[in-house]
Protein backbone atom coordinates (compact mmCIF):
# COMPACT_ATOMS: atom_id res chain seq x y z
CA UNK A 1 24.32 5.17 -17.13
CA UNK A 2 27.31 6.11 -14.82
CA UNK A 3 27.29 5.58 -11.20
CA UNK A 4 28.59 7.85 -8.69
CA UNK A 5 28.75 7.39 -4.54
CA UNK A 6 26.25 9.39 -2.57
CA UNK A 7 26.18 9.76 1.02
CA UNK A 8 22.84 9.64 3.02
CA UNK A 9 22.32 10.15 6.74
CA UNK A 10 19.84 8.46 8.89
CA UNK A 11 18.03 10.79 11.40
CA UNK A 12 19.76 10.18 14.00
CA UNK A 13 23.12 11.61 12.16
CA UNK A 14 24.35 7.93 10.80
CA UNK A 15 25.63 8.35 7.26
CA UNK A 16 25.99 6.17 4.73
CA UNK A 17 27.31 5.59 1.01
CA UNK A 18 25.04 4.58 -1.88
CA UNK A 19 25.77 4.25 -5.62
CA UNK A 20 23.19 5.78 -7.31
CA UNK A 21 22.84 7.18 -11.00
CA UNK A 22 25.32 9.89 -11.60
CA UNK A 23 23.22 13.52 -12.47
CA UNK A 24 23.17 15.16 -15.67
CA UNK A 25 24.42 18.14 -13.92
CA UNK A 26 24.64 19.41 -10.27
CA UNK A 27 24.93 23.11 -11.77
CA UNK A 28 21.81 25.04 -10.08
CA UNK A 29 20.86 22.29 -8.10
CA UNK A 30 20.86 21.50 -4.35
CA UNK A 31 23.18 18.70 -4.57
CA UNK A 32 26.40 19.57 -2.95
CA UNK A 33 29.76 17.39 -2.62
CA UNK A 34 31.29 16.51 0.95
CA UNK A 35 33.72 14.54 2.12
CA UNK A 36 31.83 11.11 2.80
CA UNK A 37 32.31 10.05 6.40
CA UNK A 38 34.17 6.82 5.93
CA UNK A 39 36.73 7.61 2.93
CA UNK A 40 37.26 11.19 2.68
CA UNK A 41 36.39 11.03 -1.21
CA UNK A 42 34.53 13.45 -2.62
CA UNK A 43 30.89 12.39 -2.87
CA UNK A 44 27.28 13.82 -3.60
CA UNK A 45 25.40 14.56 -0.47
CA UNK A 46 21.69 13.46 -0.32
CA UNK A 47 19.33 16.71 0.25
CA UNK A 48 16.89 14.15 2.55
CA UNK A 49 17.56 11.61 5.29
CA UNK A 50 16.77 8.07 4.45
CA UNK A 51 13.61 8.62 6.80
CA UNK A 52 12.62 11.67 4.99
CA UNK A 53 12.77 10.01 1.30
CA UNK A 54 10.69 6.78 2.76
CA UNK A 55 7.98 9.30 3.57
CA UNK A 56 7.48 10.24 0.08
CA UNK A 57 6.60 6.58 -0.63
CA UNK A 58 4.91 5.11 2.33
CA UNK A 59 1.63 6.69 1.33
CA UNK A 60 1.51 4.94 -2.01
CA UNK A 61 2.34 1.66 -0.90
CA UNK A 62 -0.30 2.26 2.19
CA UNK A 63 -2.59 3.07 -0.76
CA UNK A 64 -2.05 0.16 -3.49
CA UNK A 65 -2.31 -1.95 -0.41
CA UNK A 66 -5.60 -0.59 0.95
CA UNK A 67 -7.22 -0.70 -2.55
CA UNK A 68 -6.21 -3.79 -3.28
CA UNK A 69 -7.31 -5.08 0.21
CA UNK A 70 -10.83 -3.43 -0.12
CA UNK A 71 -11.61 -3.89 -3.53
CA UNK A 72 -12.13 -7.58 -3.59
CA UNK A 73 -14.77 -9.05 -3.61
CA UNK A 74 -13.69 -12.20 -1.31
CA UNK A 75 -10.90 -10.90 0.45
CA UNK A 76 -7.53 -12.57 0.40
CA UNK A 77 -5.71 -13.81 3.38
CA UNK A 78 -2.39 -12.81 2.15
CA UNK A 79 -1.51 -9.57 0.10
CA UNK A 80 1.85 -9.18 -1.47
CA UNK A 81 3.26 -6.50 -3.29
CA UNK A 82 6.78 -6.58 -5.05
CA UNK A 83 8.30 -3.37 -6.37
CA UNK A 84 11.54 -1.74 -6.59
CA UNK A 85 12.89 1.56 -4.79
CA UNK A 86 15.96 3.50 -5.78
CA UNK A 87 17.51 6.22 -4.44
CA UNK A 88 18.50 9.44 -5.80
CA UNK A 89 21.08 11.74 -3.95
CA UNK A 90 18.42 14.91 -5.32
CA UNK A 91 15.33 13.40 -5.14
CA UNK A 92 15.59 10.56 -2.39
CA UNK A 93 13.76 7.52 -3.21
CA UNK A 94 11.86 7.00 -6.03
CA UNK A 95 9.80 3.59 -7.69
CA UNK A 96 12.66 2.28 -9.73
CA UNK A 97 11.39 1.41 -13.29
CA UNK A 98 12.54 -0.79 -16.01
CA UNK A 99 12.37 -0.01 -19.87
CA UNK A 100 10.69 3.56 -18.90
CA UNK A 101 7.78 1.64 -16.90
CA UNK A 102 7.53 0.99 -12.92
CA UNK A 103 5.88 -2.00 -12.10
CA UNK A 104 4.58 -3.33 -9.49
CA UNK A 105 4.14 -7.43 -8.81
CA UNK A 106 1.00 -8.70 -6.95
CA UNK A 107 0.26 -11.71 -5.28
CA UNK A 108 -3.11 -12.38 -3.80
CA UNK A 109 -3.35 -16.09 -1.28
CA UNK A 110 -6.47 -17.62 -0.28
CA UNK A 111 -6.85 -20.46 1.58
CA UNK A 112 -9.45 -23.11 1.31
CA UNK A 113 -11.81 -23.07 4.24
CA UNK A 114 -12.14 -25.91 5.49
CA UNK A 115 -14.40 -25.44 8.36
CA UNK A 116 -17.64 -27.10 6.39
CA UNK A 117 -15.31 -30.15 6.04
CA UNK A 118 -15.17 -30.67 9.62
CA UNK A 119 -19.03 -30.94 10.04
CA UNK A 120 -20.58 -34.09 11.52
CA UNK A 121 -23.97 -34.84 9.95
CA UNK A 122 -26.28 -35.08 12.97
């Protein structure tokens, strides 16, 4: 797919350039073209702040990591969760996916407990 710069702002005005997937079409849509800060190129302008896209995804990642948190039966003492983010100068960030699916990699730690090793027979 082509690529085409988009600039983003942070909230506190800070903008930015990103390649991102170039549109089908901007016809209709809120995506406008500006003159990005740094070049003076022509460029699409992101309809969210950085900060404004994250919020659409910090409430799934808060909830894959709560379920997978609570729905063990021992609990782990380490959680990880890999997965990839894009961002779109229409629709901000978004789970990037590969071959039409968005995974997500999980890795669960526990450590041996050792505690009963440490016990003196009296």
């Amino acid at each position: 797919m082509e690529k085409e710069l988009a600039q983003f702002k942070l909230d506190d005005g800070t903008a930015f350039l990103v390649e991102v997937e170039k549109p089908a079409s901007t016809r209709g849509s809120s995506i406008q073209r500006v003159a990005a800060v740094n070049s003076g190129q022509l460029v699409l302008q992101a309809t969210r702040t950085l900060e404004e896209a994250l919020d659409q995804v910090q409430p799934v990642i808060s909830k894959v990591v709560s379920r997978l948190k609570s729905g063990l039966t021992t609990p782990a003492n380490e959680v990880e969760i890999t997965f990839g983010l894009k961002l779109s100068a229409e629709a901000g960030v978004v789970f990037g996916s590969v071959g039409g699916e968005v995974t997500f990699e999980v890795k669960l730690k526990w450590e041996k407990d050792d505690s009963s090793a440490n016990i003196e027979p009296s």
